[in-house]
Protein backbone atom coordinates (compact mmCIF):
# COMPACT_ATOMS: atom_id res chain seq x y z
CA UNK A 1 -10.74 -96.40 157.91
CA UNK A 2 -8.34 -99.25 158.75
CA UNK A 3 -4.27 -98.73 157.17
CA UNK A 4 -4.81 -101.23 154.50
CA UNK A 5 -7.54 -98.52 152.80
CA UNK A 6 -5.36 -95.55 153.72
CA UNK A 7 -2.57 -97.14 151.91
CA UNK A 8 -4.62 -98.24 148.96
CA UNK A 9 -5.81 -94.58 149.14
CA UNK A 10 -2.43 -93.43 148.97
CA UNK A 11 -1.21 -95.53 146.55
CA UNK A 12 -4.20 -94.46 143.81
CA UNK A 13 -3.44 -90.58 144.85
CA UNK A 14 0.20 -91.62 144.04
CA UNK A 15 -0.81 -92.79 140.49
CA UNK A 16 -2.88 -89.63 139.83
CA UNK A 17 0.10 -87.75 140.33
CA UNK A 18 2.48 -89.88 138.29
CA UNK A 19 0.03 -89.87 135.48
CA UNK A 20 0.49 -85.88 135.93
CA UNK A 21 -3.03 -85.63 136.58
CA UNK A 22 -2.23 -82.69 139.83
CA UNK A 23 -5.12 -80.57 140.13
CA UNK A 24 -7.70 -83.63 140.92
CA UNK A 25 -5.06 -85.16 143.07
CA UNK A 26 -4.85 -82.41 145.23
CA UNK A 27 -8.20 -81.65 145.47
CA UNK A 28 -8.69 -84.87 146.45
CA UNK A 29 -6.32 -85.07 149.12
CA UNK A 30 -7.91 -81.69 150.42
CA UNK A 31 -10.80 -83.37 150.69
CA UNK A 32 -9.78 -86.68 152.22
CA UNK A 33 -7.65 -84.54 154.47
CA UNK A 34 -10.29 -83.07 155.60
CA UNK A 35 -12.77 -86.50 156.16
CA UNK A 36 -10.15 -87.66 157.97
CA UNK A 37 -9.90 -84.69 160.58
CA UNK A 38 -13.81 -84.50 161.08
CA UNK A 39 -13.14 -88.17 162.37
CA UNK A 40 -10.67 -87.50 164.75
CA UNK A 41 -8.45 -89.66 162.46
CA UNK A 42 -5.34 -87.92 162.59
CA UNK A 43 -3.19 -90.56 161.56
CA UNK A 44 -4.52 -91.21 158.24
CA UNK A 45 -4.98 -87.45 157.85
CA UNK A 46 -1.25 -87.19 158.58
CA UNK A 47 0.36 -90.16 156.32
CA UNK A 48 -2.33 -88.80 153.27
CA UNK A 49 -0.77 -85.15 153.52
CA UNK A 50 2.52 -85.99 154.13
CA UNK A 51 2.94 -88.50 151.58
CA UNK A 52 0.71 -86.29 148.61
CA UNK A 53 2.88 -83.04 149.61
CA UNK A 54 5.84 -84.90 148.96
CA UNK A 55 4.68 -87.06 145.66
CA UNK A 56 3.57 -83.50 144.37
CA UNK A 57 6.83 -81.37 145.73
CA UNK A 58 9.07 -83.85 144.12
CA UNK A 59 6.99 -83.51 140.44
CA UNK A 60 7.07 -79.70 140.67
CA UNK A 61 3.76 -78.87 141.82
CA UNK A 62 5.09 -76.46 144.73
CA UNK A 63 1.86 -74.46 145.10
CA UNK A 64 -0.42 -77.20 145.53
CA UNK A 65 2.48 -79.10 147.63
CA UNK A 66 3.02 -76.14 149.82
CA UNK A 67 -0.81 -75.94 150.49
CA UNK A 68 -0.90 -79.74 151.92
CA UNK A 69 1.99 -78.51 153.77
CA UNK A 70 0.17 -75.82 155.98
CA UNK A 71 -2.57 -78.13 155.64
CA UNK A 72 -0.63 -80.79 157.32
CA UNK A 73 0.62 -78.44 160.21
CA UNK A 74 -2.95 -77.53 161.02
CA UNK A 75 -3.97 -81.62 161.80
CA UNK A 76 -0.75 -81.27 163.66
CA UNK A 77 -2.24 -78.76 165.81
CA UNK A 78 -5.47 -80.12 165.98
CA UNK A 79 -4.50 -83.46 166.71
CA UNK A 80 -1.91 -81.97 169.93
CA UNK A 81 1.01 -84.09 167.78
CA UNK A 82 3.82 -83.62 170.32
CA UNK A 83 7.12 -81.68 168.80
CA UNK A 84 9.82 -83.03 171.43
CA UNK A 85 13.41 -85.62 171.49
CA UNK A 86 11.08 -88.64 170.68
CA UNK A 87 9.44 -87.16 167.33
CA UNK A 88 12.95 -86.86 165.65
CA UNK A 89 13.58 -90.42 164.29
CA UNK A 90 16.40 -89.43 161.98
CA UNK A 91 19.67 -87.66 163.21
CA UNK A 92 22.08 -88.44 166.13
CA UNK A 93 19.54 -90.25 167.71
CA UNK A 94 18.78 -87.41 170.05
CA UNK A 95 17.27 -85.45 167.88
CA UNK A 96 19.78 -83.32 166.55
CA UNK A 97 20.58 -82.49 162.98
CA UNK A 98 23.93 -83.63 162.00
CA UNK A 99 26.69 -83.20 159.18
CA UNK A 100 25.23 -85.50 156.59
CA UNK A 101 21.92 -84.24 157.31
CA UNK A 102 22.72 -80.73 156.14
CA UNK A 103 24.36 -82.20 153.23
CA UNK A 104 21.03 -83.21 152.38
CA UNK A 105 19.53 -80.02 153.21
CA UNK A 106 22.32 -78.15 150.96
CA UNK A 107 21.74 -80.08 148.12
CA UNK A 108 17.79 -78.95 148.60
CA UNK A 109 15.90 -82.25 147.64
CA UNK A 110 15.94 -85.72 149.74
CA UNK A 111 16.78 -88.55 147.50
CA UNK A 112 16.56 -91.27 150.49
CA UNK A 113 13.41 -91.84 152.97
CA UNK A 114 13.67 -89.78 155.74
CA UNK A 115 10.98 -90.02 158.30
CA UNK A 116 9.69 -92.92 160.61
CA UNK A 117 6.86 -95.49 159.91
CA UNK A 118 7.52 -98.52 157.93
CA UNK A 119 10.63 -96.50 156.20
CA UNK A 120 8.26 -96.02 153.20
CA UNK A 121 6.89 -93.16 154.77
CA UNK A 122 3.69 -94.95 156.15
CA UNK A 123 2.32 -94.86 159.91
CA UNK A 124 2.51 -98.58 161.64
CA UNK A 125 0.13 -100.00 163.84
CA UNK A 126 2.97 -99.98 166.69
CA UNK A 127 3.11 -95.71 165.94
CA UNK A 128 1.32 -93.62 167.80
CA UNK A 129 0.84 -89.59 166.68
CA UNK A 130 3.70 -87.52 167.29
CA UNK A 131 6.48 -90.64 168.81
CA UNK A 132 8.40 -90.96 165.28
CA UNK A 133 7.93 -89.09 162.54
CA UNK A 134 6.12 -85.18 163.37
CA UNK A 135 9.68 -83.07 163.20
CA UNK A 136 11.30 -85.37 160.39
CA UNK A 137 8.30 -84.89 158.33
CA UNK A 138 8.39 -80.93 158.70
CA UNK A 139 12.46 -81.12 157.62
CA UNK A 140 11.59 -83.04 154.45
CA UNK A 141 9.01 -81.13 153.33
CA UNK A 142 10.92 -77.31 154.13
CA UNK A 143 13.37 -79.20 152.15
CA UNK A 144 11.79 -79.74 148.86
CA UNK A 145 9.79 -76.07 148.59
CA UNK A 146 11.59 -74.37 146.21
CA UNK A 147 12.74 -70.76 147.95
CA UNK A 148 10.40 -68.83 145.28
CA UNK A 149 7.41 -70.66 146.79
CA UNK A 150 5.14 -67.72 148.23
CA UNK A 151 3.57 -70.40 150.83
CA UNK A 152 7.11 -71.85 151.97
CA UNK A 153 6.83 -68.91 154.58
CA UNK A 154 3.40 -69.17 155.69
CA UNK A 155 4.35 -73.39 156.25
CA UNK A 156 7.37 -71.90 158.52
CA UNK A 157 5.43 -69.61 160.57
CA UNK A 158 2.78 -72.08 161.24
CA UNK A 159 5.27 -75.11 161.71
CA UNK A 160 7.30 -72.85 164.48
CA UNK A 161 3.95 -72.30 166.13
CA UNK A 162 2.90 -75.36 166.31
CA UNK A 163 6.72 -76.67 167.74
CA UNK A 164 6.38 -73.66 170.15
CA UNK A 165 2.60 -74.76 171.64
CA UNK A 166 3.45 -78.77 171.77
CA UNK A 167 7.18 -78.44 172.55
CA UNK A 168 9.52 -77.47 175.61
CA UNK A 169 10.87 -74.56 174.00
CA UNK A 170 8.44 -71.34 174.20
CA UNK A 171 9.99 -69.91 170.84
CA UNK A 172 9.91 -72.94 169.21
CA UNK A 173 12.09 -76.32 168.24
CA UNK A 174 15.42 -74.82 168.21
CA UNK A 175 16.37 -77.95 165.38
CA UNK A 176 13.15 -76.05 163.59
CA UNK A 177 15.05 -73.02 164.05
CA UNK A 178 18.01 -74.34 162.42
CA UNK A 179 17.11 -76.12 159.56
CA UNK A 180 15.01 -73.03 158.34
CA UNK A 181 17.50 -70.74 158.94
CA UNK A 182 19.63 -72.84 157.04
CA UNK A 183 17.37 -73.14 153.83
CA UNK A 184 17.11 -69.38 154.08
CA UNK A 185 20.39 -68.89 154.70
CA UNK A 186 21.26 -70.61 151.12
CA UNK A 187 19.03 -67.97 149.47
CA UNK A 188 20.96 -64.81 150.78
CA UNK A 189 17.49 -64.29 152.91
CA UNK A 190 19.59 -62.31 155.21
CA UNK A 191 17.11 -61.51 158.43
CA UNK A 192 14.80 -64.02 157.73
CA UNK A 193 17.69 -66.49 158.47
CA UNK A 194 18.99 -64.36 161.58
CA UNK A 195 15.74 -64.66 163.26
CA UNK A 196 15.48 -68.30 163.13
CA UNK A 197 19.58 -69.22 163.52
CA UNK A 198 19.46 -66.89 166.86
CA UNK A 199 17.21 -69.44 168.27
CA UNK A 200 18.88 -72.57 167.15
CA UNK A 201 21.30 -75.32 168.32
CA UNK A 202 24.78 -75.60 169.05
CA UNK A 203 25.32 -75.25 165.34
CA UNK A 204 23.30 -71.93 164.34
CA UNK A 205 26.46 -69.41 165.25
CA UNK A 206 28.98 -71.36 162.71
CA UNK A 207 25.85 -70.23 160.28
CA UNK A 208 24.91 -67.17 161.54
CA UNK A 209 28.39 -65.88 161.70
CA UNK A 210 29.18 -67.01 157.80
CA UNK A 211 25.76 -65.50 157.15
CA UNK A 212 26.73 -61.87 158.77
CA UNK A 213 30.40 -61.78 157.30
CA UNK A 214 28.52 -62.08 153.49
CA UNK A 215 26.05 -59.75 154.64
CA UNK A 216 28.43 -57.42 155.39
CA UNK A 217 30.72 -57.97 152.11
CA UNK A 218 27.42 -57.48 150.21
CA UNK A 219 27.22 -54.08 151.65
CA UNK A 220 30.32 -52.88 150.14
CA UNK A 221 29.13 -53.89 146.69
CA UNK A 222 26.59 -51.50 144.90
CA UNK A 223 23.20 -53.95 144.62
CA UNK A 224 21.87 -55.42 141.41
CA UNK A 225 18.17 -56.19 140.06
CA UNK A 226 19.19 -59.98 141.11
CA UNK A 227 20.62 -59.08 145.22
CA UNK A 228 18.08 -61.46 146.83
CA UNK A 229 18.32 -58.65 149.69
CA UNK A 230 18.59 -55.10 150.45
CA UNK A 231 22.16 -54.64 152.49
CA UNK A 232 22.05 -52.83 155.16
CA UNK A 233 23.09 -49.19 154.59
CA UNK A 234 26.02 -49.55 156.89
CA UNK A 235 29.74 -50.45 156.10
CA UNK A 236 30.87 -50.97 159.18
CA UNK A 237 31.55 -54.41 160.25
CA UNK A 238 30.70 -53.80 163.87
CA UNK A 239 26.77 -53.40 162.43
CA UNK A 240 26.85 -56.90 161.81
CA UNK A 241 28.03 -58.04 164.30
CA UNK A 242 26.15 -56.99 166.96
CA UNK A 243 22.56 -58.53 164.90
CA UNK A 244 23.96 -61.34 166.53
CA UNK A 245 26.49 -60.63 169.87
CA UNK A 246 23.66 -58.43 171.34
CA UNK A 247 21.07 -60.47 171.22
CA UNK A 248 22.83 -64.01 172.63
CA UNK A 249 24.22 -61.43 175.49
CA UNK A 250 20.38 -60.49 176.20
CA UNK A 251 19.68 -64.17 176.01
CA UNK A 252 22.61 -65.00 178.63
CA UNK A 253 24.02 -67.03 175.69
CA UNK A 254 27.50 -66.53 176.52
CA UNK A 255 29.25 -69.56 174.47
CA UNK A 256 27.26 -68.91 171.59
CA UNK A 257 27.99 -64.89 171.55
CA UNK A 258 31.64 -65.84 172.21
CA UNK A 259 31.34 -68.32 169.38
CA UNK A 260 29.83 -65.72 166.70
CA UNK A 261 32.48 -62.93 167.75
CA UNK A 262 35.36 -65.44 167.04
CA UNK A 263 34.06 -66.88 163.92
CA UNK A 264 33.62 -62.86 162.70
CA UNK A 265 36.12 -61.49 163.48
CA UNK A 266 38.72 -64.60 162.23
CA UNK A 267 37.17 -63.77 158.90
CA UNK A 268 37.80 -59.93 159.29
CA UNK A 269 41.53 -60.68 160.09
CA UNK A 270 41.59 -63.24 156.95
CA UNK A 271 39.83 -61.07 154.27
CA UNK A 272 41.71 -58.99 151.61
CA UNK A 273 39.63 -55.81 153.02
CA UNK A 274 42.93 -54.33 154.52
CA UNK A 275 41.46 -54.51 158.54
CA UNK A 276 44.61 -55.06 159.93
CA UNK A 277 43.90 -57.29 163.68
CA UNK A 278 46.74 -57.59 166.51
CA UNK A 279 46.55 -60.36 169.09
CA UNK A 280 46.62 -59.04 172.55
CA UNK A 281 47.41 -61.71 175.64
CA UNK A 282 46.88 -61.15 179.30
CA UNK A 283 47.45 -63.33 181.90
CA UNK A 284 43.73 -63.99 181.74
CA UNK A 285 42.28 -63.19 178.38
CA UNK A 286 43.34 -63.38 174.62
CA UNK A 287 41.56 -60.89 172.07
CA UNK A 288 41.85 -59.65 169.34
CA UNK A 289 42.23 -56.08 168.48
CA UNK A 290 41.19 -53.99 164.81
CA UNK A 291 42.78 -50.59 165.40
CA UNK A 292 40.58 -49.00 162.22
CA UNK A 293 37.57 -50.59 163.45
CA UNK A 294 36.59 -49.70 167.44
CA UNK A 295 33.26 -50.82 167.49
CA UNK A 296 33.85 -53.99 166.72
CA UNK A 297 36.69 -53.66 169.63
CA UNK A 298 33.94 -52.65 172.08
CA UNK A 299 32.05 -55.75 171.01
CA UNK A 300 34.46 -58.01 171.81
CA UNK A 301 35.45 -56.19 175.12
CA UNK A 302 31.66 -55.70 176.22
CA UNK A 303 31.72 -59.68 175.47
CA UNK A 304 34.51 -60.15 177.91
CA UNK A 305 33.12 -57.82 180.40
CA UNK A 306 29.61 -59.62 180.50
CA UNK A 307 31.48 -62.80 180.85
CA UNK A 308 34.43 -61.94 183.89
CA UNK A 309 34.03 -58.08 184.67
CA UNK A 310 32.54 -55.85 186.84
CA UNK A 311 30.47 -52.60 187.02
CA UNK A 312 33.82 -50.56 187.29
CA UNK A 313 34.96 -52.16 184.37
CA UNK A 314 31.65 -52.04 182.32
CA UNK A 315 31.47 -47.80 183.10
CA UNK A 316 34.83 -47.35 181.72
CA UNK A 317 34.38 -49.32 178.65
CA UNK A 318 31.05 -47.12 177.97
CA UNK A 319 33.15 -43.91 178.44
CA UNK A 320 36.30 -44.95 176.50
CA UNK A 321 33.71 -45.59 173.70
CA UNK A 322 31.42 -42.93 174.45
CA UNK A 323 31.98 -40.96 171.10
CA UNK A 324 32.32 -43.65 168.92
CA UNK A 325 28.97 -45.37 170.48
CA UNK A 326 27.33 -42.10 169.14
CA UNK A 327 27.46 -44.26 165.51
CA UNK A 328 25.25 -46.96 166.76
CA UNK A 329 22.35 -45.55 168.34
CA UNK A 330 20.42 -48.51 167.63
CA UNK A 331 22.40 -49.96 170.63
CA UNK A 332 21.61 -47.82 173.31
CA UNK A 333 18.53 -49.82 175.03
CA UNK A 334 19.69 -53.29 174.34
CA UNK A 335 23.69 -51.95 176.10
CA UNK A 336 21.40 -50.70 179.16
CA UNK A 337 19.59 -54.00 179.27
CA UNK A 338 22.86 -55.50 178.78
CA UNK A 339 24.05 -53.24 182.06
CA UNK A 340 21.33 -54.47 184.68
CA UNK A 341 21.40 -57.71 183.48
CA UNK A 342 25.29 -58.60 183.45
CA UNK A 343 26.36 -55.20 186.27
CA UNK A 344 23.22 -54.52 187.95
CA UNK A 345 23.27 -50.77 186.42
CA UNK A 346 19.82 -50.07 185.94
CA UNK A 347 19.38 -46.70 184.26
CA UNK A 348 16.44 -44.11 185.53
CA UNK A 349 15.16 -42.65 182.44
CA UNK A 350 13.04 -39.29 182.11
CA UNK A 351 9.85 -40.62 180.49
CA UNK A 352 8.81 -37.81 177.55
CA UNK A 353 5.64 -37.55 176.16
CA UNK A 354 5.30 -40.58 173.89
CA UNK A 355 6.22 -42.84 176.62
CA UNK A 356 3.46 -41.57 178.86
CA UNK A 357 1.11 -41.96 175.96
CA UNK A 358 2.05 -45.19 175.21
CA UNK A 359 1.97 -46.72 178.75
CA UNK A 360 -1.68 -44.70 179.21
CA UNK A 361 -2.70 -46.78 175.97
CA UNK A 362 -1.13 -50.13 176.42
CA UNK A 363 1.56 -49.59 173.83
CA UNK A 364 4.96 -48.62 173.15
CA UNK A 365 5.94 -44.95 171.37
CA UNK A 366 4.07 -44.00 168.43
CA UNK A 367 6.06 -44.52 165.09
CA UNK A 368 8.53 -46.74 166.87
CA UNK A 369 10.39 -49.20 164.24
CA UNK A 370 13.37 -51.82 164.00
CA UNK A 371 17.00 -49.82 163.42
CA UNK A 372 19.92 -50.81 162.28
CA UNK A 373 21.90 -53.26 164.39
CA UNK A 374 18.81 -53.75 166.65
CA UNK A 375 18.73 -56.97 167.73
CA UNK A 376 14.95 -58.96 168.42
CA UNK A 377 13.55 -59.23 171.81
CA UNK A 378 14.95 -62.41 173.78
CA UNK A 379 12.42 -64.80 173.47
CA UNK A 380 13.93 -68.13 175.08
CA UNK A 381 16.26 -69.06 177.47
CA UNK A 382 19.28 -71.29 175.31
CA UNK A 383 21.74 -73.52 177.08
């Protein structure tokens, strides 16, 4: 079908939706979809979904909307759509999303075009699948499903996959990563955002560290029917912290695990909950120092150590902490991954019986769940 009939197409679909006819609509863009992908004619498949999710996200219909959405992804996938710098039209011109563009995203609806084409949202002759408009599309759409929208998190996991398979990035478009830790972020979605911010940009630990300070103020407040999520049933600071510290140390993220620890711990020293800080200077370190609170001083030192120290050092920290680390458990394997990794301490374990098991059988101990302050497996290698 040539672009003047897609457009035509699009234009009637348009009307139908105006004239607040949605169910036909939408069943109709299904099926065009659909006609369109059996042809191998992903561009038309792509500006009929994208346009139709949009037309029916902006008039309220966020179930059907959603489900062009996924939709959308999938001809994405099928059509190998590439996710990389060149897909981003909007931005910096590199790609990356910038201050006014998260003004947009915090005000959750897009009032202006944002995508590539003709600038009305339509794919050009001079286009070609996945050059300008693949990532921008993604960002407009996450933008305008409402948080309440049971399929908003289906069209995330399947948009990540899709960024991870036809991207550079194994664990997916770190801007991906961002933006939807952002929207979640706005909702209180406490470790939905974490997992996603952890594998951002450059601007995911000013986020992540605003989004672990609230977390951890919410968990001094009794919950109500309306807390959009369960606290963690911890009040110490240091719990919080390390859902994000640990993890960019066992991703060798050093600036953004110093970045996160700063941001933290500045709001610690700022807050009216009495954690009194004092600055301590060496001739080759500053830090910062809560004498009520020492596991978020072994953070910070651990940090340090990882990023100038040695073995010797990294021994003596563990035993001038030794009792105090028997509060965080959780920590234990990711500090002796931490140790190899940073000191070259490996640590020779006794296997027990639900080790053996589990390596006999191809899995991991039986019963074996997430714990507090446990951060998730490193899954990409960050600048």
């Amino acid at each position: 079908m040539s672009q003047s009939k897609v457009d035509k197409t699009r234009a009637r679909l348009a009307s139908r939706i105006q004239e607040g006819a949605y169910y036909e609509a939408h069943q109709q863009l299904r099926v065009l979809a659909q006609r369109y992908l059996k042809a191998e004619n992903y561009e038309a498949a792509i500006d009929i979904l994208f346009s139709g999710a949009q037309a029916l996200l902006q008039a309220g219909q966020a179930g059907s909307g959603a489900d062009l959405c996924v939709l959308l992804v999938e001809v994405y996938v099928q059509g190998k759509v590439a996710c990389n710098a060149e897909s981003k039209a909007e931005g910096d011109g590199g790609g990356h999303i910038t201050e006014g563009m998260e003004e947009v995203v915090l005000r959750r609806g897009w009032r202006r075009p944002y995508y590539g084409g003709d600038r009305g949202g339509r794919i050009t002759e001079g286009d070609r699948v996945g050059h300008a408009d693949s990532t921008a599309r993604i960002f407009t759409l996450m933008s305008l499903i409402p948080s309440e929208e049971p399929s908003r998190r289906k069209f995330v996991k399947e948009a990540v996959a899709w960024s991870a398979k036809h991207s550079l990035y194994p664990a997916g478009d770190p801007e991906l990563h961002h933006l939807v830790g952002t929207l979640y972020s706005l909702t209180d979605d406490f470790s939905l955002s974490e997992q996603h911010l952890l594998l951002g940009t450059k601007s995911s630990p000013d986020t992540l560290a605003a989004l672990l300070y609230r977390w951890y103020t919410t968990s001094l407040s009794p919950p109500t029917p309306n807390s959009p999520s369960t606290p963690l049933p911890a009040t110490d600071p240091a719990m919080y912290l390390s859902r994000a510290l640990l993890p960019y140390l066992l991703l060798r993220n050093l600036r953004d695990a110093t970045r996160v620890h700063a941001l933290f711990t500045t709001s610690l020293s700022a807050s009216h909950l009495s954690h009194a800080s004092q600055e301590v200077q060496s001739a080759t370190c500053d830090a910062k120092v809560f004498p009520d609170l020492p596991l978020v001083n072994f953070l910070g030192l651990l940090l340090l150590a990882c990023q100038r120290g040695g073995a010797d050092l990294y021994r003596s920290l563990r035993a001038h902490y030794a009792q105090h680390l028997k509060e965080a458990p959780a920590w234990e394997d990711h500090l002796e991954q931490i140790a190899d990794m940073y000191f070259g301490i490996r640590v020779q374990r006794q296997p027990n019986l639900l080790d053996m098991m589990g390596s006999l059988f191809g899995g991991g101990a039986a019963g074996a769940s997430p714990q507090l302050g446990a951060p998730p497996p490193p899954s990409a290698d960050l600048d």
